[in-house]
Structure formats: C-alpha cells, structure tokens
PDB file of N, CA and C in Angstrom:
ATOM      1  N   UNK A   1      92.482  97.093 113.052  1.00  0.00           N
ATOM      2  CA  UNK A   1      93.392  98.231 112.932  1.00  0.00           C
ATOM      3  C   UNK A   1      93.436  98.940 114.284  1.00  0.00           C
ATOM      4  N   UNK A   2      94.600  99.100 114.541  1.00  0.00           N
ATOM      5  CA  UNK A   2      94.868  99.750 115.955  1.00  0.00           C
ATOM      6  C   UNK A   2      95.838 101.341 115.399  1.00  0.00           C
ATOM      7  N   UNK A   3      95.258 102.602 115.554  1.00  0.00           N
ATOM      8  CA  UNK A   3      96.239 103.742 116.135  1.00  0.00           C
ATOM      9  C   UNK A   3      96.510 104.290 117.261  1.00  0.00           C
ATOM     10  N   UNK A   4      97.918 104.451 117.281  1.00  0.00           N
ATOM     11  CA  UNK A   4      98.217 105.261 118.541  1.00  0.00           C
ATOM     12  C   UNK A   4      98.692 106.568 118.307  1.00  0.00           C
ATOM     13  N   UNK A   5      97.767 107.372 119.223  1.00  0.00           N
ATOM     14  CA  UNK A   5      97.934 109.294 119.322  1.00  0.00           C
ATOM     15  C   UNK A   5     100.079 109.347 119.081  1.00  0.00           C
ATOM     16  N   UNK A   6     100.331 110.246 118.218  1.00  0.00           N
ATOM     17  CA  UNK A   6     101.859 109.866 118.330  1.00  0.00           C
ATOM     18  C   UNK A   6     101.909 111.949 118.701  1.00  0.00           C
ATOM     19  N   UNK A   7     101.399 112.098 117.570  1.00  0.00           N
ATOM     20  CA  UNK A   7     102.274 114.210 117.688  1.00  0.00           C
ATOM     21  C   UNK A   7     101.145 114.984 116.841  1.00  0.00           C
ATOM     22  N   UNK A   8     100.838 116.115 116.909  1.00  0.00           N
ATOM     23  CA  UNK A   8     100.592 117.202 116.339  1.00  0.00           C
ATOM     24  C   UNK A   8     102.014 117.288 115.229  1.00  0.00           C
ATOM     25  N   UNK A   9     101.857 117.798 114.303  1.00  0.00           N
ATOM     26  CA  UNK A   9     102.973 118.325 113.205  1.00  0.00           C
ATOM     27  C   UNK A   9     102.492 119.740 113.091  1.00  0.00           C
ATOM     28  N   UNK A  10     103.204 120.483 113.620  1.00  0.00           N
ATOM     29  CA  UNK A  10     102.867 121.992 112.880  1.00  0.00           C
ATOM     30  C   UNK A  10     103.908 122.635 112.277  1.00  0.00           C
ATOM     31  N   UNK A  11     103.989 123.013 111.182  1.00  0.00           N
ATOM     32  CA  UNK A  11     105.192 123.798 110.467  1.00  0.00           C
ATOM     33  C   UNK A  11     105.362 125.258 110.780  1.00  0.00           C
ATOM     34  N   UNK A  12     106.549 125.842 110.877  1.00  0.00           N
ATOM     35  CA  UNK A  12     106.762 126.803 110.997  1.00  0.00           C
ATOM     36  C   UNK A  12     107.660 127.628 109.777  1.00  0.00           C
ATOM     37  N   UNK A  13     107.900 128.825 110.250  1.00  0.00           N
ATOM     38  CA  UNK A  13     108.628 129.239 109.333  1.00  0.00           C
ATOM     39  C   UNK A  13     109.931 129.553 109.357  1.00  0.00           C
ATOM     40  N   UNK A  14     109.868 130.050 111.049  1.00  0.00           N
ATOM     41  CA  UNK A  14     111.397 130.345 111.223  1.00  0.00           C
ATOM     42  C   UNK A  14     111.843 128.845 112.401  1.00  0.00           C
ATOM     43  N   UNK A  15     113.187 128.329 112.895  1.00  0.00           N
ATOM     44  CA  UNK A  15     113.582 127.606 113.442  1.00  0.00           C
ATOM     45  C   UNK A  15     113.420 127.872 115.029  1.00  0.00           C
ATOM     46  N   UNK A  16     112.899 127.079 115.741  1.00  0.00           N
ATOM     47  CA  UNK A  16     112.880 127.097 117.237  1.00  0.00           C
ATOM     48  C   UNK A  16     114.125 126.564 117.656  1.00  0.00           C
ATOM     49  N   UNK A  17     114.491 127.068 119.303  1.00  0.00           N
ATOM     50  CA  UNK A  17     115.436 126.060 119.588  1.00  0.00           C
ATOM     51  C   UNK A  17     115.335 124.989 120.091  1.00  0.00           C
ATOM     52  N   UNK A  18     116.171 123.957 119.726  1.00  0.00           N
ATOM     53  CA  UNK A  18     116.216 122.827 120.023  1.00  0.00           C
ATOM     54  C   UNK A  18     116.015 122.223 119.184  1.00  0.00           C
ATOM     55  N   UNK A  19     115.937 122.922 117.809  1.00  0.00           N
ATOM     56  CA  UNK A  19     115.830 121.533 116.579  1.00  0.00           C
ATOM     57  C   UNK A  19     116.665 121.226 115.713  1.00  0.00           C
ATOM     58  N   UNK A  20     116.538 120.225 115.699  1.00  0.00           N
ATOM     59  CA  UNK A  20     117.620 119.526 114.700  1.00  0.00           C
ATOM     60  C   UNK A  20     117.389 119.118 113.150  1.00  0.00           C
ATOM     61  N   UNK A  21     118.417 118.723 112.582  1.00  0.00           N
ATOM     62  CA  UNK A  21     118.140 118.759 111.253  1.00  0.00           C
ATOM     63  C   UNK A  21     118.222 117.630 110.296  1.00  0.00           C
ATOM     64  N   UNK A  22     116.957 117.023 110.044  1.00  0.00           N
ATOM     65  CA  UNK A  22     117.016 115.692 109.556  1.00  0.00           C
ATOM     66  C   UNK A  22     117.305 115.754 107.657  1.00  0.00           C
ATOM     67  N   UNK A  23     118.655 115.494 107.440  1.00  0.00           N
ATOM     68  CA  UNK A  23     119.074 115.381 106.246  1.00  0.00           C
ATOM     69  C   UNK A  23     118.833 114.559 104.985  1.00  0.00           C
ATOM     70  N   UNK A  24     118.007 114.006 105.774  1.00  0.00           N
ATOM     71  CA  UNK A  24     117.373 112.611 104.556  1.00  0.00           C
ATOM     72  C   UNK A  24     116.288 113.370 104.051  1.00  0.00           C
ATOM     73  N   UNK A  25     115.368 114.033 104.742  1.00  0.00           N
ATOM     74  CA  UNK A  25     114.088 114.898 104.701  1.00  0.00           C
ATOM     75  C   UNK A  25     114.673 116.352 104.328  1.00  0.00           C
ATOM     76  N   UNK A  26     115.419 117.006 104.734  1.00  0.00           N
ATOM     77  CA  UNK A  26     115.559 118.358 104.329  1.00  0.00           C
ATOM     78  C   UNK A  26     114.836 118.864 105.163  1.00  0.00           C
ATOM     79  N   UNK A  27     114.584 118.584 106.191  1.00  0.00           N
ATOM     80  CA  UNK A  27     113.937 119.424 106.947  1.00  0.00           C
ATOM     81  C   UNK A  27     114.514 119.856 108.534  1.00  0.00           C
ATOM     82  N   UNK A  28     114.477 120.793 109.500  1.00  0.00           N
ATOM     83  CA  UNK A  28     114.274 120.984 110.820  1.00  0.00           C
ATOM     84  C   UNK A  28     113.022 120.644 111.545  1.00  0.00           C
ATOM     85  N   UNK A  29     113.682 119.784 112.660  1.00  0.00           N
ATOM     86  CA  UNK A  29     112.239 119.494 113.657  1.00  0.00           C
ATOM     87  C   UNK A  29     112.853 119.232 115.232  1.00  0.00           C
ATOM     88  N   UNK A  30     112.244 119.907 116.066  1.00  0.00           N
ATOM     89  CA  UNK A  30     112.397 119.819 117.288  1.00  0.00           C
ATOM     90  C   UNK A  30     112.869 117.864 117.981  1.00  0.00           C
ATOM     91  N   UNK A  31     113.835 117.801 118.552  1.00  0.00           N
ATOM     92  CA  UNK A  31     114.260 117.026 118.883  1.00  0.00           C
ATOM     93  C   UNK A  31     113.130 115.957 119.827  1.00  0.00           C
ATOM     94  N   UNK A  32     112.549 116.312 120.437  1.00  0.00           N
ATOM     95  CA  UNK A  32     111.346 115.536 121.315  1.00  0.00           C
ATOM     96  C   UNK A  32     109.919 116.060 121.415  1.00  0.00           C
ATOM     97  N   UNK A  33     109.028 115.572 120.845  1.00  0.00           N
ATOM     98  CA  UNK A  33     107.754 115.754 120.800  1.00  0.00           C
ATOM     99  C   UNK A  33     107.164 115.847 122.256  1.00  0.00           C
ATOM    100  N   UNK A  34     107.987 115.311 123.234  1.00  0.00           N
ATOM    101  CA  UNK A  34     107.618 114.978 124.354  1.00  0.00           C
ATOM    102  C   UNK A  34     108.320 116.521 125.679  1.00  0.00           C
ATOM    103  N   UNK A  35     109.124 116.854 124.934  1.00  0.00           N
ATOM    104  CA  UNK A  35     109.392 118.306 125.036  1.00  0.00           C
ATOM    105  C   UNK A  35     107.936 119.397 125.725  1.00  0.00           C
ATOM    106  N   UNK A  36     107.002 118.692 125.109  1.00  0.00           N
ATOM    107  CA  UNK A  36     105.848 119.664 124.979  1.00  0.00           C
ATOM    108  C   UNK A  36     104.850 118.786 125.678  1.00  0.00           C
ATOM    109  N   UNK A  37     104.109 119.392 126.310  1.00  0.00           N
ATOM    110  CA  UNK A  37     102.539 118.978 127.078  1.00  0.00           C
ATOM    111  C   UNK A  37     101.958 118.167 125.812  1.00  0.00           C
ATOM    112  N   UNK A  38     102.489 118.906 124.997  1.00  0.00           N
ATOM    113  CA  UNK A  38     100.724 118.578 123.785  1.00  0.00           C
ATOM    114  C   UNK A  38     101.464 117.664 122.806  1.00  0.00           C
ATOM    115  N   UNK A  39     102.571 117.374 123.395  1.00  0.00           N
ATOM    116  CA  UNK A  39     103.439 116.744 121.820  1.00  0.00           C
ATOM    117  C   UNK A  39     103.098 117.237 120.735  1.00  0.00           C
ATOM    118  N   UNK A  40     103.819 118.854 120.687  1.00  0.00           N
ATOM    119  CA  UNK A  40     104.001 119.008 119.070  1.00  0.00           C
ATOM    120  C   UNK A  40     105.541 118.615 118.278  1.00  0.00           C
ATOM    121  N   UNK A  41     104.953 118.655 117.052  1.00  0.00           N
ATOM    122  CA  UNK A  41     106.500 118.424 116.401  1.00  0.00           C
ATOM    123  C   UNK A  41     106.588 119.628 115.435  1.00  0.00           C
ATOM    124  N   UNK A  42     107.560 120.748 115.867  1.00  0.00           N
ATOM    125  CA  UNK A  42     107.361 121.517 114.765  1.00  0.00           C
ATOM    126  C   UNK A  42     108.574 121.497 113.770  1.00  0.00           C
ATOM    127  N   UNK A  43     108.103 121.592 112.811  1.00  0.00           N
ATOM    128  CA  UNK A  43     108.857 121.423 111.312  1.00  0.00           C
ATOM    129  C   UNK A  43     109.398 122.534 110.365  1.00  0.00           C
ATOM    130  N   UNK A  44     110.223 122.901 110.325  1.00  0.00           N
ATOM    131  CA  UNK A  44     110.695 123.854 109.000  1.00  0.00           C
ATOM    132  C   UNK A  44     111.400 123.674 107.738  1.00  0.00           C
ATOM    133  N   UNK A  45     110.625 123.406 107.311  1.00  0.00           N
ATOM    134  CA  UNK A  45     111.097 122.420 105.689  1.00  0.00           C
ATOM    135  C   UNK A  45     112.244 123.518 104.785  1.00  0.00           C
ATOM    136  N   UNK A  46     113.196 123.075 104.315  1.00  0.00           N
ATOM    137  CA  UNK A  46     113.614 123.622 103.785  1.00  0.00           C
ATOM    138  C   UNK A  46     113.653 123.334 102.203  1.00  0.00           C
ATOM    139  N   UNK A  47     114.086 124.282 101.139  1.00  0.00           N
ATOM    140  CA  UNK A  47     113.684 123.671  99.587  1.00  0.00           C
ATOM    141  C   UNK A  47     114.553 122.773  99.189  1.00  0.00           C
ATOM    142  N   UNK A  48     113.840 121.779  98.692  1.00  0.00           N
ATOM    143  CA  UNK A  48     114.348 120.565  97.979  1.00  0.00           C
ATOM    144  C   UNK A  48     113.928 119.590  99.053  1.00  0.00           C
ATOM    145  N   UNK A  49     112.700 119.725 100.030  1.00  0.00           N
ATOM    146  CA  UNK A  49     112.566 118.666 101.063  1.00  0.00           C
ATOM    147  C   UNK A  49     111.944 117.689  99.788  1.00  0.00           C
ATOM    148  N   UNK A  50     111.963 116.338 100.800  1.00  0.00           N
ATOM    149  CA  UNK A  50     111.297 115.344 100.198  1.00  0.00           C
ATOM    150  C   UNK A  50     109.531 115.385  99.801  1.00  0.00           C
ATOM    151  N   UNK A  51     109.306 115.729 100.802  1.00  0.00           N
ATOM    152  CA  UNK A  51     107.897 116.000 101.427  1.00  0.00           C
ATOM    153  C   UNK A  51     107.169 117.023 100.928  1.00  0.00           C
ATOM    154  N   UNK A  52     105.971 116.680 100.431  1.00  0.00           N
ATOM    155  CA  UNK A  52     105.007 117.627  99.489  1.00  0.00           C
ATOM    156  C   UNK A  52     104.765 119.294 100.123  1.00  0.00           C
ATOM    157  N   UNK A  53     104.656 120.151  99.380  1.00  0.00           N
ATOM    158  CA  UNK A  53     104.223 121.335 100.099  1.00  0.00           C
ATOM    159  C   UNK A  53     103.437 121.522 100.796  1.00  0.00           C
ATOM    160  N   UNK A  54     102.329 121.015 100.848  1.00  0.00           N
ATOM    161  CA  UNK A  54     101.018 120.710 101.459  1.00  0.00           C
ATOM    162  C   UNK A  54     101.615 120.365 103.209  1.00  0.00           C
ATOM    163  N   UNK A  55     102.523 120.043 103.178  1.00  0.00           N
ATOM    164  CA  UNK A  55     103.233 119.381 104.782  1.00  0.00           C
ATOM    165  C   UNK A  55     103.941 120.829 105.344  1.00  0.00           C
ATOM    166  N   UNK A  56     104.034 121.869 104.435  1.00  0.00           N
ATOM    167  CA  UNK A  56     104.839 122.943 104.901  1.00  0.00           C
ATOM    168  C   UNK A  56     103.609 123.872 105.047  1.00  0.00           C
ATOM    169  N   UNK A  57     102.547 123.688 104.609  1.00  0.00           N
ATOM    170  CA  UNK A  57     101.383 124.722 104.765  1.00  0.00           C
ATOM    171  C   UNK A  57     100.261 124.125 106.006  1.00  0.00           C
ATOM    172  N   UNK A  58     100.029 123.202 106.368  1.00  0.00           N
ATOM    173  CA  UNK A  58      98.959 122.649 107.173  1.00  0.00           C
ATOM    174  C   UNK A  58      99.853 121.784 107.911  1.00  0.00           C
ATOM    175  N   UNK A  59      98.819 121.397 109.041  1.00  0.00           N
ATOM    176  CA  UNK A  59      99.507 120.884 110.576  1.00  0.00           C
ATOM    177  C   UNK A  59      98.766 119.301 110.030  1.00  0.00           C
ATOM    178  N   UNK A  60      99.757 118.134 110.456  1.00  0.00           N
ATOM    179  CA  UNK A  60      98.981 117.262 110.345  1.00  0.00           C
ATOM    180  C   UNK A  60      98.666 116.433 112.096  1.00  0.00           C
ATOM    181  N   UNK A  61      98.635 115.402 111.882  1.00  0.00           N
ATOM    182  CA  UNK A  61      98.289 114.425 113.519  1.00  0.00           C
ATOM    183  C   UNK A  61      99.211 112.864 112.487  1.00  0.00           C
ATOM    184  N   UNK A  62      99.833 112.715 113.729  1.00  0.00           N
ATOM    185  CA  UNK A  62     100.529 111.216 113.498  1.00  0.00           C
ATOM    186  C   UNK A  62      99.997 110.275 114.579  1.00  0.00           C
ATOM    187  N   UNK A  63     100.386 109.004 113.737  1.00  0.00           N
ATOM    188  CA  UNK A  63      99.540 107.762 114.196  1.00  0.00           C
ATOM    189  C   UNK A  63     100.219 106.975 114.194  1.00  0.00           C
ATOM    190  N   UNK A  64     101.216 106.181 115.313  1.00  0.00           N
ATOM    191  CA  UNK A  64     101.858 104.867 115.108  1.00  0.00           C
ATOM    192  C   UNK A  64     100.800 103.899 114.886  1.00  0.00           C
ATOM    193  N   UNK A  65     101.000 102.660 113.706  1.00  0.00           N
ATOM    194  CA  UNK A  65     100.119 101.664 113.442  1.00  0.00           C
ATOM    195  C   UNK A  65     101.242 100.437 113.252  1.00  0.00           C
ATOM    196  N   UNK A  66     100.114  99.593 113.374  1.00  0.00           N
ATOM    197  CA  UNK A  66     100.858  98.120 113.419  1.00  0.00           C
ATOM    198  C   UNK A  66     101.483  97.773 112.114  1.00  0.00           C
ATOM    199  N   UNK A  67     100.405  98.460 111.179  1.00  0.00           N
ATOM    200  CA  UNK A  67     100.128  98.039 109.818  1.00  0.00           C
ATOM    201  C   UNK A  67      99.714  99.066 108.843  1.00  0.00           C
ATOM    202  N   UNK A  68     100.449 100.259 107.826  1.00  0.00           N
ATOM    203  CA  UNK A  68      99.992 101.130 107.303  1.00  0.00           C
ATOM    204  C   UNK A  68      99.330 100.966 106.111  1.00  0.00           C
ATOM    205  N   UNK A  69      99.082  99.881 105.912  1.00  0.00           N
ATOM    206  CA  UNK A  69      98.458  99.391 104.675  1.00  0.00           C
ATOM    207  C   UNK A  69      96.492  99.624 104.590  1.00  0.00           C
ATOM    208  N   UNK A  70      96.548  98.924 105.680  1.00  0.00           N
ATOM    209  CA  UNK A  70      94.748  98.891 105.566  1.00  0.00           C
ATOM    210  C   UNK A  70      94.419 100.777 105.648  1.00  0.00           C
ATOM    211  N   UNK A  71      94.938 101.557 106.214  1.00  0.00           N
ATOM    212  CA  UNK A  71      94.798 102.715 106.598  1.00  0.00           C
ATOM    213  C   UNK A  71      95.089 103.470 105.189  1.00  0.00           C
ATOM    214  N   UNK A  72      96.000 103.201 104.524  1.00  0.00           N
ATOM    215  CA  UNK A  72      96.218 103.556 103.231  1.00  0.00           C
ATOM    216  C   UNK A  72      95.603 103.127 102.093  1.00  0.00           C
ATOM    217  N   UNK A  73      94.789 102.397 102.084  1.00  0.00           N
ATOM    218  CA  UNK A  73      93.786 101.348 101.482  1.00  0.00           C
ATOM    219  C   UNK A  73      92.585 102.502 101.631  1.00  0.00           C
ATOM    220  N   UNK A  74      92.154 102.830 102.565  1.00  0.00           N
ATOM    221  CA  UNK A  74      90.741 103.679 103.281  1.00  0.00           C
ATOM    222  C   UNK A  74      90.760 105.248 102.957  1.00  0.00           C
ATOM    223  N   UNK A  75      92.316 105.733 102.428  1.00  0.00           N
ATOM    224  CA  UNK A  75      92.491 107.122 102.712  1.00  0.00           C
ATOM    225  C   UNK A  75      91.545 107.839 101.159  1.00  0.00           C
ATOM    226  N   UNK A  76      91.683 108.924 101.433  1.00  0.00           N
ATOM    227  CA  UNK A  76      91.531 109.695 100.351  1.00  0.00           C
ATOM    228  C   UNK A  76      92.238 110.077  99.154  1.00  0.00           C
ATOM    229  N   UNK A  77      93.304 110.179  99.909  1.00  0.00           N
ATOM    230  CA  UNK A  77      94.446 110.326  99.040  1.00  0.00           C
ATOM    231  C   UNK A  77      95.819 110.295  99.701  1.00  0.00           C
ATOM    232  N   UNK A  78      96.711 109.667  98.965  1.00  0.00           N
ATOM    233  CA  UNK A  78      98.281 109.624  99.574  1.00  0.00           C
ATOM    234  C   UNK A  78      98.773 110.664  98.757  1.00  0.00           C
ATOM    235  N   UNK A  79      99.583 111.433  99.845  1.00  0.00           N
ATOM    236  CA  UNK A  79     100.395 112.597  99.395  1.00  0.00           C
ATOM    237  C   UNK A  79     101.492 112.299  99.750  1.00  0.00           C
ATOM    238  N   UNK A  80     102.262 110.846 100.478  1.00  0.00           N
ATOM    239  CA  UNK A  80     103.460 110.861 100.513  1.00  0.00           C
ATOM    240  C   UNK A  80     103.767 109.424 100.563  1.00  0.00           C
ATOM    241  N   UNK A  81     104.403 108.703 100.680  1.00  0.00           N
ATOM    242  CA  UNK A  81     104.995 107.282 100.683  1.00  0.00           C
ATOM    243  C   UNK A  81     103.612 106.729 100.229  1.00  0.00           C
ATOM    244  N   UNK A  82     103.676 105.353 100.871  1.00  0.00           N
ATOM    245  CA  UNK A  82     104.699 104.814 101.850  1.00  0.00           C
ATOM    246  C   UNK A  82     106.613 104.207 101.424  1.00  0.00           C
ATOM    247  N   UNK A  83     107.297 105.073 102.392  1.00  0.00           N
ATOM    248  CA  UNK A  83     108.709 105.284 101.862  1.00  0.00           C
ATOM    249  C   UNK A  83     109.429 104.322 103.703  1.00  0.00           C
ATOM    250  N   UNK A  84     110.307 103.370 103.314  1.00  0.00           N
ATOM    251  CA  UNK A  84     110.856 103.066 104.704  1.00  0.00           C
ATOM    252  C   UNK A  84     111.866 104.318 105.056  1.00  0.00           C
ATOM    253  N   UNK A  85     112.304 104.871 106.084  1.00  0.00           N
ATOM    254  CA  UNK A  85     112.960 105.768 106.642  1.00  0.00           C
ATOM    255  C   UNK A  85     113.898 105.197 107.095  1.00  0.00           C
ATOM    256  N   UNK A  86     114.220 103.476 107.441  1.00  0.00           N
ATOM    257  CA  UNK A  86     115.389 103.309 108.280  1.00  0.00           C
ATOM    258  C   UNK A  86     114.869 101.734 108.275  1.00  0.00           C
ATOM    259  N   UNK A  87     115.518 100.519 108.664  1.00  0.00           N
ATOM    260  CA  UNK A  87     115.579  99.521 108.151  1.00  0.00           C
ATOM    261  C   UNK A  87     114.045  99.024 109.122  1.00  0.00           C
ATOM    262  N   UNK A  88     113.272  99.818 110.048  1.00  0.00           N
ATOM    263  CA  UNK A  88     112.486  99.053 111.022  1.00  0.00           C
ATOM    264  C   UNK A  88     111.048 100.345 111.156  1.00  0.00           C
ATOM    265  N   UNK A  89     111.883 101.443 109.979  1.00  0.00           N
ATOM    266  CA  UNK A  89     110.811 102.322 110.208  1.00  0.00           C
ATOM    267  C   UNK A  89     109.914 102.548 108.956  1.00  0.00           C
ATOM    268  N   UNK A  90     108.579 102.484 108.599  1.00  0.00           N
ATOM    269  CA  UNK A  90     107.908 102.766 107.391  1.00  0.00           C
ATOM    270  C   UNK A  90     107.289 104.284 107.485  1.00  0.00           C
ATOM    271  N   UNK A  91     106.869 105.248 106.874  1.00  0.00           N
ATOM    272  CA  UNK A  91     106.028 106.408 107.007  1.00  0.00           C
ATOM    273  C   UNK A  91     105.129 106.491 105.560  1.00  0.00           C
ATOM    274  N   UNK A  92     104.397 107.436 106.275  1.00  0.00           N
ATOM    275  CA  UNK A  92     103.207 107.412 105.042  1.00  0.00           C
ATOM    276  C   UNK A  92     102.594 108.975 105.191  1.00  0.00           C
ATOM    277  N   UNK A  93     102.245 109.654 104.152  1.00  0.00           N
ATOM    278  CA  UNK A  93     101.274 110.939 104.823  1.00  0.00           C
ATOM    279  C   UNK A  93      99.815 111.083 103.489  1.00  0.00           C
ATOM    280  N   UNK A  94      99.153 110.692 104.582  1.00  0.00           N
ATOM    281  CA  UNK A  94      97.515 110.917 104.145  1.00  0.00           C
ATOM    282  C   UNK A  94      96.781 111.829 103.782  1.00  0.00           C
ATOM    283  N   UNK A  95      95.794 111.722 103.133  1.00  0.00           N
ATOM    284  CA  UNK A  95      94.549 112.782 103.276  1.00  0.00           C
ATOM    285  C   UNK A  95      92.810 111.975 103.313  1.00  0.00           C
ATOM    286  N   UNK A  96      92.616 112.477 104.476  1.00  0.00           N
ATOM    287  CA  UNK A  96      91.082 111.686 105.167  1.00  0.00           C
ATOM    288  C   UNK A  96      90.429 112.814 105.853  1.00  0.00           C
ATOM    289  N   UNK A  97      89.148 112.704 105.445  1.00  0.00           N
ATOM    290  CA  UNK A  97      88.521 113.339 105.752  1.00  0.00           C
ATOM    291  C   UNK A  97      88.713 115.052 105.725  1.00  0.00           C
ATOM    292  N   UNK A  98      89.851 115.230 105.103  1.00  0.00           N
ATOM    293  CA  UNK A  98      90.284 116.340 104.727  1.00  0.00           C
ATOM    294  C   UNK A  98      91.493 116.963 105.834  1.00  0.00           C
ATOM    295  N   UNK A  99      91.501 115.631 106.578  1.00  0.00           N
ATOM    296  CA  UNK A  99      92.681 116.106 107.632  1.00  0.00           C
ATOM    297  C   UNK A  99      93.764 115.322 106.472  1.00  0.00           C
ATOM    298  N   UNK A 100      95.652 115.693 107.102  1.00  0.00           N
ATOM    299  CA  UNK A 100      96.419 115.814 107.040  1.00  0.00           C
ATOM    300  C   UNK A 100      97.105 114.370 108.341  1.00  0.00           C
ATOM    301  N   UNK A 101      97.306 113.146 107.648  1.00  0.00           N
ATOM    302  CA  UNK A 101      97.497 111.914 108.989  1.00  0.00           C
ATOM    303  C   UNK A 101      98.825 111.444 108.401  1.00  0.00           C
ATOM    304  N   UNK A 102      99.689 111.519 109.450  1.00  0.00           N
ATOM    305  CA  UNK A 102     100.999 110.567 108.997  1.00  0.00           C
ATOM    306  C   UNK A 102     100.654 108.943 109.455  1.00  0.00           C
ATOM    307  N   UNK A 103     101.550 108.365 109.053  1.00  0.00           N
ATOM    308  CA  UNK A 103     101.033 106.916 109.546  1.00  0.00           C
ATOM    309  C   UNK A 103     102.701 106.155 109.819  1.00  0.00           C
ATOM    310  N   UNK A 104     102.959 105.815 110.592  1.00  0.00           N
ATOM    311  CA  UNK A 104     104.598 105.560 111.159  1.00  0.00           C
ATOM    312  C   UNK A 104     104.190 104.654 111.453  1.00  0.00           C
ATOM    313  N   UNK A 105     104.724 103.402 111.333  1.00  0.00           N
ATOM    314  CA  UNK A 105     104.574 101.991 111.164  1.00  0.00           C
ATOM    315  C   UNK A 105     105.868 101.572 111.850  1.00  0.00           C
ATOM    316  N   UNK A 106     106.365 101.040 112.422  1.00  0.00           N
ATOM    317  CA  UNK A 106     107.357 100.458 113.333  1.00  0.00           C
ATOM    318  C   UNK A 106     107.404  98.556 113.662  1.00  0.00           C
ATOM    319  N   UNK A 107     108.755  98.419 113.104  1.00  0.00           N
ATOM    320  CA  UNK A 107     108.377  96.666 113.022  1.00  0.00           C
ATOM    321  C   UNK A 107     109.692  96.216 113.925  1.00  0.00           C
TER     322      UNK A 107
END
C-alpha cells in the first residue's frame, strides 16, 4: 500500500473567494489546494450535501492511493463511499485512529 500527502480538508462556514461549486456534492470548495502553502481545501457544505455531517464539523487529511480497498479493509469505520465521482475517479471517507482520511483513488 502506497499513500500520497494530497490536502488538509477544513470546513468552513461562510464561503472564501475563489470557490467554486461542486453540484454533484452540494458543496463549495476552493478551486486549487495548491493555492495554499499547506494545501488546504476548504469546504462549505451546503444542506442536502451528499456527504455525512461529520465532514462539515471536523477537518479531515486526503490520500491519493493506488488502491482504496486494502485501506478500507483496515479502517475503523467508513463514513462515506466508496462512490466513483467520474469515470477514472473513486473516493472514500474514513475513520482511523479517530482521524477523519479521504482516500481518492485515481485509475
């Protein structure tokens, strides 16, 4: 199993600029993680998002992996997918060790 450091996720409440609005999710998120020194991605969920509440209250850490399976196999608990996002993209959101881990899988 290989991860790679991808973003901080921190939610907010009100909208920063520069974000855009992903309609599949219901949510706002800053257009480039890379925007930022620290790569954050900040998020403002709006109601009826896809995505558990737990993602609108706590910051998580994302992880591109080869393979989200073995990692999802190990977790504590899945609080979200694994759901494909787009014909080459998979996502997943964890709970380990009591952190908060997305898992973005890319094929």
């Amino acid at each position: 199993m290989a991860a790679e450091y991808m973003h901080v996720g921190i939610p907010v409440l009100n909208r920063k600029p520069n974000m855009v609005y992903n309609e599949w999710g219901r949510f706002w998120v800053n257009q480039d993680v890379n925007e930022y020194d620290y790569k954050i991605e900040y998020l403002k969920f709006d109601e009826g998002t896809r995505f558990p509440e737990i993602l609108s209250k706590q910051p998580h850490v994302a992880y591109k992996v080869d393979n989200a399976d073995p990692y999802i196999r190990e977790a504590d608990r899945v609080i979200f997918g694994p759901e494909a996002v787009s014909d080459t993209v998979r996502i997943a959101f964890i709970i380990k060790d009591d952190a908060i881990i997305e898992l973005y899988e890319e094929k």
